[in-house]
N, C-alpha and C. Protein backbone atom coordinates (compact mmCIF):
# COMPACT_ATOMS: atom_id res chain seq x y z
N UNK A 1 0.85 -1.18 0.00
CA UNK A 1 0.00 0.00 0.00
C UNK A 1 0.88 1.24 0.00
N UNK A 2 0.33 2.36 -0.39
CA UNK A 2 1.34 3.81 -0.79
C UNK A 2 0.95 4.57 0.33
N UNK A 3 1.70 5.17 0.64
CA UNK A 3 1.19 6.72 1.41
C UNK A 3 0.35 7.64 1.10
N UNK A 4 0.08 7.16 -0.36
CA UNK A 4 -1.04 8.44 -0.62
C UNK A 4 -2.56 8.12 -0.44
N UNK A 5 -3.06 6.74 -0.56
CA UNK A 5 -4.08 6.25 0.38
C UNK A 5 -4.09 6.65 1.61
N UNK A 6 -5.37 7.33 2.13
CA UNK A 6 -5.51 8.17 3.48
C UNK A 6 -5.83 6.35 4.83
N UNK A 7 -5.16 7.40 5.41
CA UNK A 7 -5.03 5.67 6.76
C UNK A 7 -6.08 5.09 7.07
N UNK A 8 -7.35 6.24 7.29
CA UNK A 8 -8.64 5.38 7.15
C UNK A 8 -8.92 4.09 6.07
N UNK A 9 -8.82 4.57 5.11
CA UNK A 9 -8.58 3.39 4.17
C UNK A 9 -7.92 2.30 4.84
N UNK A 10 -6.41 2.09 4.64
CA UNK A 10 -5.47 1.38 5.23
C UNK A 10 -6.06 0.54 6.04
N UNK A 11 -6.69 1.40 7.51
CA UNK A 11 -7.35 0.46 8.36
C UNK A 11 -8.43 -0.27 7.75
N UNK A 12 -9.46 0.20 7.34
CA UNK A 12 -10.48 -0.82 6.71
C UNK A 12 -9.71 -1.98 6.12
N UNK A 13 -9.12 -1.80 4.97
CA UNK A 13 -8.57 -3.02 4.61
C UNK A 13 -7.64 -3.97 5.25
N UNK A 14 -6.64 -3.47 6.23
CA UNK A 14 -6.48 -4.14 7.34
C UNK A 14 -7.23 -5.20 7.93
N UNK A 15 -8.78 -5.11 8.08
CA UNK A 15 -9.69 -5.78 8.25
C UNK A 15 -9.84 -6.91 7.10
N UNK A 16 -9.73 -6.95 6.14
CA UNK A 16 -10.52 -7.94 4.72
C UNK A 16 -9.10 -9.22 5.02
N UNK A 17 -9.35 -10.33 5.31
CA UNK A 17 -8.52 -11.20 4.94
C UNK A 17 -8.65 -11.45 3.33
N UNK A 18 -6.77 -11.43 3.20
CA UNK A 18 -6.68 -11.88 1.59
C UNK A 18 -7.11 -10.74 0.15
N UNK A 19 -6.82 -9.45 0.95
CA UNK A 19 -7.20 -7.91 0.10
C UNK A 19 -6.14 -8.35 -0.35
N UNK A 20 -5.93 -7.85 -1.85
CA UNK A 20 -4.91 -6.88 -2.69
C UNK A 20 -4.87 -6.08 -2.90
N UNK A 21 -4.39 -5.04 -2.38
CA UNK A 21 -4.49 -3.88 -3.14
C UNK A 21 -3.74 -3.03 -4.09
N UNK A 22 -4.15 -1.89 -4.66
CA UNK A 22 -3.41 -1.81 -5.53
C UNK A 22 -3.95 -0.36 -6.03
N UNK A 23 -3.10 0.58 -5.60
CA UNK A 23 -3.26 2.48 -5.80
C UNK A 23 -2.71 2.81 -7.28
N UNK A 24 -3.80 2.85 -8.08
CA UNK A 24 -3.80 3.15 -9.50
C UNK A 24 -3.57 4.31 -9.96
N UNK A 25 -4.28 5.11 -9.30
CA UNK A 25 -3.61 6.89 -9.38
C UNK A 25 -3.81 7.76 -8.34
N UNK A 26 -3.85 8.82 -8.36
CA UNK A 26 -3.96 9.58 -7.60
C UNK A 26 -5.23 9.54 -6.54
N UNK A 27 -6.47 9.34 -7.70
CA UNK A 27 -7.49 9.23 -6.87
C UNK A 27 -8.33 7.59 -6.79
N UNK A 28 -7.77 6.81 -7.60
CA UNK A 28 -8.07 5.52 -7.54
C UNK A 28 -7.52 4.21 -6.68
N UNK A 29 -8.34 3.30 -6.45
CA UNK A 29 -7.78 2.05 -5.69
C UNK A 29 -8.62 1.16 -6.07
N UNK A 30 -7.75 0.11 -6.79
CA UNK A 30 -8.09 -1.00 -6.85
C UNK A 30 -8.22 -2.05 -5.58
N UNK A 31 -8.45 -3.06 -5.38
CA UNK A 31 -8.70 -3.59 -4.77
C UNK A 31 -9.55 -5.16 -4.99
N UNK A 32 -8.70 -6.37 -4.76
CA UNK A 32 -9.19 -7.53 -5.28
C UNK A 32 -9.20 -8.45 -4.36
N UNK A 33 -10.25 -8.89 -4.12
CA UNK A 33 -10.79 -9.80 -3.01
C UNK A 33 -11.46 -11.09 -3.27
N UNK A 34 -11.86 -11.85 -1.70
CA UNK A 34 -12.71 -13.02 -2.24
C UNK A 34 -13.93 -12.55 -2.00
N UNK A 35 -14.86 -13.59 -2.81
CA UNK A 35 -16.34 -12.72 -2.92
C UNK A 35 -17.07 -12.95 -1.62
N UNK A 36 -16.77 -13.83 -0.92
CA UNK A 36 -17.63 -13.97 0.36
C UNK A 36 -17.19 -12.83 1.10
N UNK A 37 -16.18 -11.77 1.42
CA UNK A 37 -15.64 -10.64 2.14
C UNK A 37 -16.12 -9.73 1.50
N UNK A 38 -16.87 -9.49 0.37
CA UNK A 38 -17.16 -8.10 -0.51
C UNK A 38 -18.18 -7.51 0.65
N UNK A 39 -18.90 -8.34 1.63
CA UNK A 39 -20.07 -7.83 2.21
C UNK A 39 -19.32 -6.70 3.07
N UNK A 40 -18.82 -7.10 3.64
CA UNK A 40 -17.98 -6.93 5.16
C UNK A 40 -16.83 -5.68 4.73
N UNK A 41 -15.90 -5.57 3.49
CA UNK A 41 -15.61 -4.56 2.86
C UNK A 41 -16.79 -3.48 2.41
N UNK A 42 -17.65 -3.62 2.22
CA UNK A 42 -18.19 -2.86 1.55
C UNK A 42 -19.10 -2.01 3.09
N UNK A 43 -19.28 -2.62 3.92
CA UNK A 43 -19.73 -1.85 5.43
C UNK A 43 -18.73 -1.52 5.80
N UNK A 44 -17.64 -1.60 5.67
CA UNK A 44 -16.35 -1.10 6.22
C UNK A 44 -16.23 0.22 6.03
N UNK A 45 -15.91 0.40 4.16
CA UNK A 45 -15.54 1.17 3.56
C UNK A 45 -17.10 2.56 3.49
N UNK A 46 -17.98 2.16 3.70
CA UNK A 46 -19.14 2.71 4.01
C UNK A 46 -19.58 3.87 5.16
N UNK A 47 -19.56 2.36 6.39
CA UNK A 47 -19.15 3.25 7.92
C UNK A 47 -17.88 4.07 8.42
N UNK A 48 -16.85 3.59 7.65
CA UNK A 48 -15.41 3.98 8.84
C UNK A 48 -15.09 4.60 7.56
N UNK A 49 -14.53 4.34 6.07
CA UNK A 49 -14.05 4.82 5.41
C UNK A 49 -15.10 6.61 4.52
N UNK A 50 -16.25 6.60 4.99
CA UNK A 50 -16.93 7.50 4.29
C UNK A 50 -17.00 7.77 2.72
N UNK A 51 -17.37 6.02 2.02
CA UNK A 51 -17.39 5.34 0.82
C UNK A 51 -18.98 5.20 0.99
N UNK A 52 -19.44 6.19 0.45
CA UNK A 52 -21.31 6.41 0.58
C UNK A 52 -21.61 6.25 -0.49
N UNK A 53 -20.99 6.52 -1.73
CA UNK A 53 -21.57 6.67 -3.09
C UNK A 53 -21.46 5.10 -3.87
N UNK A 54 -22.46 4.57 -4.12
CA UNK A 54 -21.93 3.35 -5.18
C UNK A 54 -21.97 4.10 -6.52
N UNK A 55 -21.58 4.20 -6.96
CA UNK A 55 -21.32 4.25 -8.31
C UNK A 55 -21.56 3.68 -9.82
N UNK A 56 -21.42 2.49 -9.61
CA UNK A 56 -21.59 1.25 -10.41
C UNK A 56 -21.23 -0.02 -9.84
N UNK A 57 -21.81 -1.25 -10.86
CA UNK A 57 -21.37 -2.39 -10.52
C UNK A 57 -21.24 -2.43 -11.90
N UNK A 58 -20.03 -3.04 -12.45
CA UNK A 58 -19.53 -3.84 -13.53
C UNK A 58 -19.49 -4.75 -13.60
N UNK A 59 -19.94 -5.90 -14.97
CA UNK A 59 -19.58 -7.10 -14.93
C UNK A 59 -18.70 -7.49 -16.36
N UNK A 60 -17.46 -8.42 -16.19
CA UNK A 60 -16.85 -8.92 -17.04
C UNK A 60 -17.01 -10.12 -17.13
N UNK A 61 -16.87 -11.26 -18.26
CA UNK A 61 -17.19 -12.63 -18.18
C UNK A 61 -15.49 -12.81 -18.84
N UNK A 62 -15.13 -14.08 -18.09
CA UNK A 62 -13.99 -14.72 -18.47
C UNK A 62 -14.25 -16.05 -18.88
N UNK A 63 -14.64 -16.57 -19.95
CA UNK A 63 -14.88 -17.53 -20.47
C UNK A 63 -13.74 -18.73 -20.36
N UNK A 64 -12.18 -18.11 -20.07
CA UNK A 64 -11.03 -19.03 -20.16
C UNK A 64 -10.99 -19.91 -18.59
N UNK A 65 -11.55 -18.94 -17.75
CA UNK A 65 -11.52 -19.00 -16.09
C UNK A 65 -12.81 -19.50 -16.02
N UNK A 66 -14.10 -19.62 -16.88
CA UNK A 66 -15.74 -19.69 -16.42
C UNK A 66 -15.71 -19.46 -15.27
N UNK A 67 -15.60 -17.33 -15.21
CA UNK A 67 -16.38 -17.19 -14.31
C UNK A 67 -16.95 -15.99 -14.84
N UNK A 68 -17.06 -14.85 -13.95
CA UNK A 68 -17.83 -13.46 -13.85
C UNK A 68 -17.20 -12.73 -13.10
N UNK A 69 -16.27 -11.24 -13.44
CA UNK A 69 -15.93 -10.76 -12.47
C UNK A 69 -16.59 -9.51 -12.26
N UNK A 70 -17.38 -9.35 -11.21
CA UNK A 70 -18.14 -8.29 -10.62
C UNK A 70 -17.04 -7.07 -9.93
N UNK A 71 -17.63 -5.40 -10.53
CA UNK A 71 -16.69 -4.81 -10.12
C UNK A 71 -17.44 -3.89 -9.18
N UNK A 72 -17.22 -3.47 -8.07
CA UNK A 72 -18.26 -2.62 -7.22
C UNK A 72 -17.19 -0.99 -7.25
N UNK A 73 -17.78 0.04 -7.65
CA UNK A 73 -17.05 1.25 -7.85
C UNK A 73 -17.57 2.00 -6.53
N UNK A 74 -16.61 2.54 -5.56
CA UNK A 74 -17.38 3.70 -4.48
C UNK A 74 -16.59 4.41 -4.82
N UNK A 75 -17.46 5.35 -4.07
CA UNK A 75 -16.69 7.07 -3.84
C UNK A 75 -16.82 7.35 -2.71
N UNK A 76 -15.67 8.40 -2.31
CA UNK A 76 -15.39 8.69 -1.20
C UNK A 76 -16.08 10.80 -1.55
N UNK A 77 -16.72 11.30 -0.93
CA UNK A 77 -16.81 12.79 -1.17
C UNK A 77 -15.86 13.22 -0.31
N UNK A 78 -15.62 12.59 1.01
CA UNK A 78 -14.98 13.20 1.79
C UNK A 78 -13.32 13.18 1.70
N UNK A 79 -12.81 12.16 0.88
CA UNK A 79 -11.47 11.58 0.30
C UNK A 79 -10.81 11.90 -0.87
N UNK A 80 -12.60 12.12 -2.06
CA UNK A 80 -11.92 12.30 -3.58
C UNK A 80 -11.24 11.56 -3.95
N UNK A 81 -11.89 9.81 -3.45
CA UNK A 81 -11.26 8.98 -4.14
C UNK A 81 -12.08 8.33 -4.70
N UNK A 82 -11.80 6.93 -5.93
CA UNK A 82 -12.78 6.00 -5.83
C UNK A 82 -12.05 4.44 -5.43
N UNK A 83 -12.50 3.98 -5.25
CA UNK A 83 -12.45 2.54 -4.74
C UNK A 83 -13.20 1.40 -5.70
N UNK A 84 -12.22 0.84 -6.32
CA UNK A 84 -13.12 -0.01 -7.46
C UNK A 84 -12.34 -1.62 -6.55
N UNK A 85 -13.76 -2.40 -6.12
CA UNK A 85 -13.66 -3.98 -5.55
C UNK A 85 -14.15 -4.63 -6.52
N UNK A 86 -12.49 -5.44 -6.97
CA UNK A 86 -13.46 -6.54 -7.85
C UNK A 86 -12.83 -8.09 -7.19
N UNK A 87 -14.08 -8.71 -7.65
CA UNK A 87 -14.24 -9.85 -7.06
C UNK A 87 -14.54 -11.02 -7.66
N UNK A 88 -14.62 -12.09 -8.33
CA UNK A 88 -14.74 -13.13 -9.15
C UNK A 88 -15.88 -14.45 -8.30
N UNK A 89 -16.69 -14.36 -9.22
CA UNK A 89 -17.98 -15.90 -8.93
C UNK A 89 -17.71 -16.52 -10.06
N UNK A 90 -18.05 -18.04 -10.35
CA UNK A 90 -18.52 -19.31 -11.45
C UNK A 90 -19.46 -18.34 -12.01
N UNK A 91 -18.94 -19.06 -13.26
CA UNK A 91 -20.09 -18.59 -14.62
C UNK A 91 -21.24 -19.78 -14.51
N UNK A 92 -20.97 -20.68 -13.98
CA UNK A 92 -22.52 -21.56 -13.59
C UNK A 92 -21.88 -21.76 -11.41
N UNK A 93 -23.38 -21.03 -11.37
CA UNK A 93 -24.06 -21.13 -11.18
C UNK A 93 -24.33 -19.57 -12.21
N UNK A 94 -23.50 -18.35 -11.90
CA UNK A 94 -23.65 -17.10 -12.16
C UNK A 94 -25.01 -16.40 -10.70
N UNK A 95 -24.56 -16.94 -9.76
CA UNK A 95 -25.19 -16.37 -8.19
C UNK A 95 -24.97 -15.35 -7.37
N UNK A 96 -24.57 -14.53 -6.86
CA UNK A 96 -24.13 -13.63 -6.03
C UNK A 96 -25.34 -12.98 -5.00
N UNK A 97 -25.02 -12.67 -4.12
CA UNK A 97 -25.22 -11.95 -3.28
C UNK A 97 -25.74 -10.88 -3.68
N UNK A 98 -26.98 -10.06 -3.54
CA UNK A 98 -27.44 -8.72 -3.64
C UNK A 98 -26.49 -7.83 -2.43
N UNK A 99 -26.29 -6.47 -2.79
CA UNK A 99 -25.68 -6.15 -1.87
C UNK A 99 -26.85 -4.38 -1.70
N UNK A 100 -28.08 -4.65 -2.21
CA UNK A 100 -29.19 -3.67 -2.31
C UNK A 100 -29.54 -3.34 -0.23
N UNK A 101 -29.03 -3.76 0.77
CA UNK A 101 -29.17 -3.55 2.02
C UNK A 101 -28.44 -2.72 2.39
N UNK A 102 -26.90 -2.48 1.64
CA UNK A 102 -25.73 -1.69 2.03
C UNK A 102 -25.86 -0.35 1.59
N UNK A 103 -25.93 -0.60 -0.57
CA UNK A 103 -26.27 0.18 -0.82
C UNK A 103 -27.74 0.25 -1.92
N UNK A 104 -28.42 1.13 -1.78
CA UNK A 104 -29.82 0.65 -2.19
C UNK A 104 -29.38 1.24 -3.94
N UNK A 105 -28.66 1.92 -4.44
CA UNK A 105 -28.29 2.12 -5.94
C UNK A 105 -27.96 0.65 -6.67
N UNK A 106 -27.65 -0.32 -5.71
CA UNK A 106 -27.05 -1.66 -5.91
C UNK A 106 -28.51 -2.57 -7.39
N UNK A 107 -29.41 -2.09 -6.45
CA UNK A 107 -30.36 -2.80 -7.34
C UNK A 107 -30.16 -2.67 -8.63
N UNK A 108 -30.61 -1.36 -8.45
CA UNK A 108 -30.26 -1.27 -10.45
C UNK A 108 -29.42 -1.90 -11.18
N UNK A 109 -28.22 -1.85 -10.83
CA UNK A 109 -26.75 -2.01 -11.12
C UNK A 109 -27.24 -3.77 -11.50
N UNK A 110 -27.46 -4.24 -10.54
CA UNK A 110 -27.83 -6.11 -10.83
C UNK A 110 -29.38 -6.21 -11.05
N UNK A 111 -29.93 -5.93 -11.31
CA UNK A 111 -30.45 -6.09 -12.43
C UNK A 111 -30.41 -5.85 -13.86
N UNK A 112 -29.29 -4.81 -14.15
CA UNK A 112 -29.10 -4.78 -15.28
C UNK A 112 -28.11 -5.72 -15.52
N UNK A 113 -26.74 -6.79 -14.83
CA UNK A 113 -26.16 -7.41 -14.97
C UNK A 113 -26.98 -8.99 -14.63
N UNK A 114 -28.16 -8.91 -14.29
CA UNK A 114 -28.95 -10.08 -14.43
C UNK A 114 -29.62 -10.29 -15.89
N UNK A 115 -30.04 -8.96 -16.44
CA UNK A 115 -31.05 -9.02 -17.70
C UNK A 115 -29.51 -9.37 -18.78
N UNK A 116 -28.60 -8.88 -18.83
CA UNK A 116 -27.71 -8.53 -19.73
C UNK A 116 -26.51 -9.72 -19.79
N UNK A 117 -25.90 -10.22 -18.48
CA UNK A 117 -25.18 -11.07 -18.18
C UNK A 117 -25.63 -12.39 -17.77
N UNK A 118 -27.22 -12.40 -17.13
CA UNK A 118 -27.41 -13.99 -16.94
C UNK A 118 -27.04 -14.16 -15.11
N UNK A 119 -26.55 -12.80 -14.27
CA UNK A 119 -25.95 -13.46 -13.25
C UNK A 119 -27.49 -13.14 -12.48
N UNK A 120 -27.48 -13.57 -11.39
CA UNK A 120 -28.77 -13.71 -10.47
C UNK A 120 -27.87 -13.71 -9.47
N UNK A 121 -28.84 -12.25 -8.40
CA UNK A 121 -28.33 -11.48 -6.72
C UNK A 121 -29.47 -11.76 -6.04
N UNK A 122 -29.21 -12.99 -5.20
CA UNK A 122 -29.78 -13.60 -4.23
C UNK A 122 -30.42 -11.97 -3.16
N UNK A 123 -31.68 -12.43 -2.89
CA UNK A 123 -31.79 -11.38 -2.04
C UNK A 123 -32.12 -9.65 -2.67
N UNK A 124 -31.80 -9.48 -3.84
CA UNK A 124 -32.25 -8.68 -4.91
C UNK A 124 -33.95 -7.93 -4.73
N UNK A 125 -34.51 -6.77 -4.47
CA UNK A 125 -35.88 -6.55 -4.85
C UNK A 125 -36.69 -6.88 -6.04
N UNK A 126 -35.46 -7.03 -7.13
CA UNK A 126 -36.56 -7.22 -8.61
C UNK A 126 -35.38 -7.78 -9.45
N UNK A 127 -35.73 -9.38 -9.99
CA UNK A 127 -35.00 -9.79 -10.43
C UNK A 127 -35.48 -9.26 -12.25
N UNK A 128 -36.60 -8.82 -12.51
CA UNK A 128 -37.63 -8.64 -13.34
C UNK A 128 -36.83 -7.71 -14.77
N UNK A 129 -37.03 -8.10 -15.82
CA UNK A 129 -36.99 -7.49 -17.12
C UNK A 129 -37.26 -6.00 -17.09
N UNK A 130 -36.50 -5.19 -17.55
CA UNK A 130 -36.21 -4.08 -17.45
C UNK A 130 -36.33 -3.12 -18.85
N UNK A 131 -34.97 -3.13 -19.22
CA UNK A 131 -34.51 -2.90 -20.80
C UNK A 131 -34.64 -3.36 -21.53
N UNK A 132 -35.10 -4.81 -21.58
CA UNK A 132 -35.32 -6.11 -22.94
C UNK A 132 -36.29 -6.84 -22.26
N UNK A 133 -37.34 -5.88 -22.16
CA UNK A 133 -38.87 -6.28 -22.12
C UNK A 133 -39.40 -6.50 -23.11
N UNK A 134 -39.00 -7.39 -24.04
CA UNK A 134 -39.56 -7.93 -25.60
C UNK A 134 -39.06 -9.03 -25.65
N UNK A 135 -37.70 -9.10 -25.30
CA UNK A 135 -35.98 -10.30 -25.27
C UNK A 135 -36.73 -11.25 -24.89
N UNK A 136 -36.68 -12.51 -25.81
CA UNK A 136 -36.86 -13.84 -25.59
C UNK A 136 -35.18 -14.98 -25.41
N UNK A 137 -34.61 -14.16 -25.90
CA UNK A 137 -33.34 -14.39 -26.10
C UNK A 137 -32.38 -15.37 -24.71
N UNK A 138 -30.61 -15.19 -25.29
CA UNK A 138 -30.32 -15.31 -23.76
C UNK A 138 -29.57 -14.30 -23.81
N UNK A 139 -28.96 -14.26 -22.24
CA UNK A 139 -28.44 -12.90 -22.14
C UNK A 139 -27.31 -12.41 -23.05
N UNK A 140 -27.78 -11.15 -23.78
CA UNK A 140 -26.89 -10.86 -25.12
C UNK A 140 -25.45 -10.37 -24.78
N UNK A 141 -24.87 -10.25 -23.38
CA UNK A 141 -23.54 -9.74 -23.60
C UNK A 141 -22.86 -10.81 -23.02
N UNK A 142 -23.36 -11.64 -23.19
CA UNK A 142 -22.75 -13.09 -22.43
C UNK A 142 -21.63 -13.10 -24.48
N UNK A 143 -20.20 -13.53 -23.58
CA UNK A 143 -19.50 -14.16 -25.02
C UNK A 143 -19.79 -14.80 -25.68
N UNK A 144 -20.57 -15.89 -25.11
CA UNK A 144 -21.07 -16.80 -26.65
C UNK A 144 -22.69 -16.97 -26.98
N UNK A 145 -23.00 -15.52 -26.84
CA UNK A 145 -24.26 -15.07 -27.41
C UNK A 145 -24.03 -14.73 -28.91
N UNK A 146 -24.04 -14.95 -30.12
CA UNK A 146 -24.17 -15.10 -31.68
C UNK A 146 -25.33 -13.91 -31.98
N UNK A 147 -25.05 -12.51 -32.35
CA UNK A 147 -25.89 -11.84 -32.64
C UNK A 147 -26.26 -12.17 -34.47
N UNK A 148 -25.61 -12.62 -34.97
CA UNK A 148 -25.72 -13.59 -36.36
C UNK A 148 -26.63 -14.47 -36.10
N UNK A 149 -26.44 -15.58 -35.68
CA UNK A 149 -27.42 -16.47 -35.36
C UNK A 149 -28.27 -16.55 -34.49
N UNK A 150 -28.50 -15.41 -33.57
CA UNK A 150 -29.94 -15.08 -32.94
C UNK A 150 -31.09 -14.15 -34.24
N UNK A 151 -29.87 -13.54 -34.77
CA UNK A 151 -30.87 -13.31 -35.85
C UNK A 151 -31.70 -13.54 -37.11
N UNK A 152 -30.24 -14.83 -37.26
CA UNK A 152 -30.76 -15.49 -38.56
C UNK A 152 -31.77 -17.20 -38.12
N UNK A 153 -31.95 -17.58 -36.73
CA UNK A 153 -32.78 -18.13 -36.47
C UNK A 153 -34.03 -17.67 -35.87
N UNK A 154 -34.26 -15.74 -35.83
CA UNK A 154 -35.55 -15.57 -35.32
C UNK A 154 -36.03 -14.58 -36.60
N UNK A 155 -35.87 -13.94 -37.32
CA UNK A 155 -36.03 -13.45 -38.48
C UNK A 155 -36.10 -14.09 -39.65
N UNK A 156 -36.39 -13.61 -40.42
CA UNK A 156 -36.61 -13.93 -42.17
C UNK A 156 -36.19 -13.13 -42.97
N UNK A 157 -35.14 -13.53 -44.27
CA UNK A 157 -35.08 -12.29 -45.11
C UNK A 157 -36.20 -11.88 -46.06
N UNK A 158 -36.12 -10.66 -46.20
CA UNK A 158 -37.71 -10.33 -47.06
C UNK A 158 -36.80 -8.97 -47.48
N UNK A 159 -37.40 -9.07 -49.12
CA UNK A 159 -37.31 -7.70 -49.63
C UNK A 159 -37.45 -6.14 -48.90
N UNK A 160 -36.54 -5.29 -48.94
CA UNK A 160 -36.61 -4.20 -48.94
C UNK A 160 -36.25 -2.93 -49.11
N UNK A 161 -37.36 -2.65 -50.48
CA UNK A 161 -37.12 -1.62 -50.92
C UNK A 161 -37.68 0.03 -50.78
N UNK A 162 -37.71 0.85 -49.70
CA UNK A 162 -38.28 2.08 -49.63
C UNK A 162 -37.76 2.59 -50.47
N UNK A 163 -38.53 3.71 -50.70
CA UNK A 163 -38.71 4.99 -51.45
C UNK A 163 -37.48 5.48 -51.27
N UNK A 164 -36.66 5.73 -50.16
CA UNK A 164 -35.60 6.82 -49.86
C UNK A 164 -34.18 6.20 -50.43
N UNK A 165 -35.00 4.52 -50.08
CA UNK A 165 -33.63 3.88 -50.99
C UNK A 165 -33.67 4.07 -52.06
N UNK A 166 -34.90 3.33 -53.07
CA UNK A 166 -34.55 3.80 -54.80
C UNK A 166 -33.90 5.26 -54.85
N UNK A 167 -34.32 6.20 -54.44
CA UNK A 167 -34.13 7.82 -54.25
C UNK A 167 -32.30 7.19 -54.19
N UNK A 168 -31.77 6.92 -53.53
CA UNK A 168 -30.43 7.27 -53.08
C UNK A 168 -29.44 5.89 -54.05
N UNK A 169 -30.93 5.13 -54.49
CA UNK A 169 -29.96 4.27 -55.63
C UNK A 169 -30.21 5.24 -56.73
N UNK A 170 -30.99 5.62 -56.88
CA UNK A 170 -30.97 6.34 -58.31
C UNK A 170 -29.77 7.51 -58.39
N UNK A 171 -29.12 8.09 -57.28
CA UNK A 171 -27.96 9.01 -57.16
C UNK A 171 -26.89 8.26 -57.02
N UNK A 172 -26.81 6.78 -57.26
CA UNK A 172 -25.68 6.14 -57.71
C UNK A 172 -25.05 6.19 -56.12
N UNK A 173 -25.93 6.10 -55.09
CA UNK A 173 -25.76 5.13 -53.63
C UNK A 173 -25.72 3.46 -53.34
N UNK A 174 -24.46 3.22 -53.45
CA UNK A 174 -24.25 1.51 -53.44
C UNK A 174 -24.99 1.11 -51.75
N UNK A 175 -25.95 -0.17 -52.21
CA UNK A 175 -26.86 -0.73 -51.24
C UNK A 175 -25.61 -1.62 -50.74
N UNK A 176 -25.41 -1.85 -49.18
CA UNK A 176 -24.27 -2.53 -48.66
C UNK A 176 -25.35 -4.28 -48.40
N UNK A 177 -26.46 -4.05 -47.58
CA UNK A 177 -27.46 -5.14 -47.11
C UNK A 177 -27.26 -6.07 -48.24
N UNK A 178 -27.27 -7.50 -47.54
CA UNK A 178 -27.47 -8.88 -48.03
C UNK A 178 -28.00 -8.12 -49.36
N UNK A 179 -27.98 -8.61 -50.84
CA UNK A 179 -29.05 -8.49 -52.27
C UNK A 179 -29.31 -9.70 -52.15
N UNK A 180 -30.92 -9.68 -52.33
CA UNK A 180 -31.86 -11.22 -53.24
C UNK A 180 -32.18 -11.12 -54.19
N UNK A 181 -32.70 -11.84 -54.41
CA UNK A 181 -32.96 -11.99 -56.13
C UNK A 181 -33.98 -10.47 -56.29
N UNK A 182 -34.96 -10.00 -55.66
CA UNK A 182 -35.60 -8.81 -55.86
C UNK A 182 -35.34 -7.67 -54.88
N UNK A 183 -33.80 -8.07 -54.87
CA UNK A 183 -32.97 -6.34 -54.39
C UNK A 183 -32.76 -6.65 -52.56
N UNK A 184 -32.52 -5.48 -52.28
CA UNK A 184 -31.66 -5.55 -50.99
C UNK A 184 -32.93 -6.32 -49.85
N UNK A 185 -32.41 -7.01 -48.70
CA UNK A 185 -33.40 -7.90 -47.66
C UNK A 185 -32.85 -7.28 -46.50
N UNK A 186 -34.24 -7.39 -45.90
CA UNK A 186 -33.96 -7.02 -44.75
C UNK A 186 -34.22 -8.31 -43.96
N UNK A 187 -34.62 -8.49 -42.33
CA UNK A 187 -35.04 -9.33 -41.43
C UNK A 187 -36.18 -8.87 -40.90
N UNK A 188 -37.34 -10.01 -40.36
CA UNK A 188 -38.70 -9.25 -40.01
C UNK A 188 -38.87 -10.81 -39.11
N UNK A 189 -40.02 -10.69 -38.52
CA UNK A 189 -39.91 -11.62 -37.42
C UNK A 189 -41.25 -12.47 -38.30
């Protein structure tokens, strides 16, 4: 740890068995833990450290590792720092812990990494469809989601030709879209 992390800090993490840390710049800190301690860091850094703001939760998928690494971003107002905890779960089960009791911005944050990533936060207010309230799909930012072949097994190609297109073929505008036999296709459900 550096000197330029304020000691409050220091002490909190003092507390986390098995922290890494790691002072990225001036006003940043990384910080990499096990996921069962994210609770207990995150009241730490809350009560004693004056880390009130969540910020975000990030999620990355590591397909080489099958897992998910969840990133929890705070802020400090009183420090002018941020504090980014990341922490790693299995890509099956893809389970975690809600952490919506600590900080209540949390919800949002996992539910959008539930609709989008597939992971599910035990303890969560609304595990419920949000942004892809239509999505029959699976979760599209998962790596081996195929936006090719989600589309070419739920769509159809079908002619299409508007008005604005002939207009912009007739000014000698090259059509890029798939051509069929009766001109450029689109997809329709």
């Amino acid at each position: 740890m550096t000197q330029q992390v304020p000691e409050q800090l220091h002490a909190v993490f003092r507390e986390i068995p098995g922290i890494r840390v790691q002072h990225d710049s001036e006003r940043r800190v990384r910080v990499t833990l096990r996921a069962d301690t994210l609770p207990a860091l995150l009241e730490l850094l809350k009560g004693r450290g004056g880390y009130l703001h969540l910020s975000a939760i990030s999620c990355v998928e590591w397909p080489e590792s099958d897992e998910f690494e969840l990133v929890y971003h705070l802020w400090s107002y009183e420090s002018k720092m941020m504090v980014s905890a990341h922490i790693r779960i299995p890509r099956d089960p893809g389970r975690f812990i809600s952490v919506y009791d600590i900080h209540s911005p949390a919800g949002f944050f996992e539910r959008d990494i539930h609709e989008m990533y597939g992971v599910f936060f035990d303890g969560a207010p609304d595990m419920g469809k949000f942004i892809l309230t239509e999505w029959d799909g699976p979760p599209p930012m998962r790596k081996d989601f195929s936006t090719l072949g989600y589309v070419n097994d739920t769509y159809e190609w079908q002619p299409y030709q508007p008005e604005w297109l002939q207009q912009a073929e007739q000014k000698g505008a090259r059509v890029l879209p798939q051509e069929g036999p009766d001109g450029p296709l689109r997809k329709t459900r």
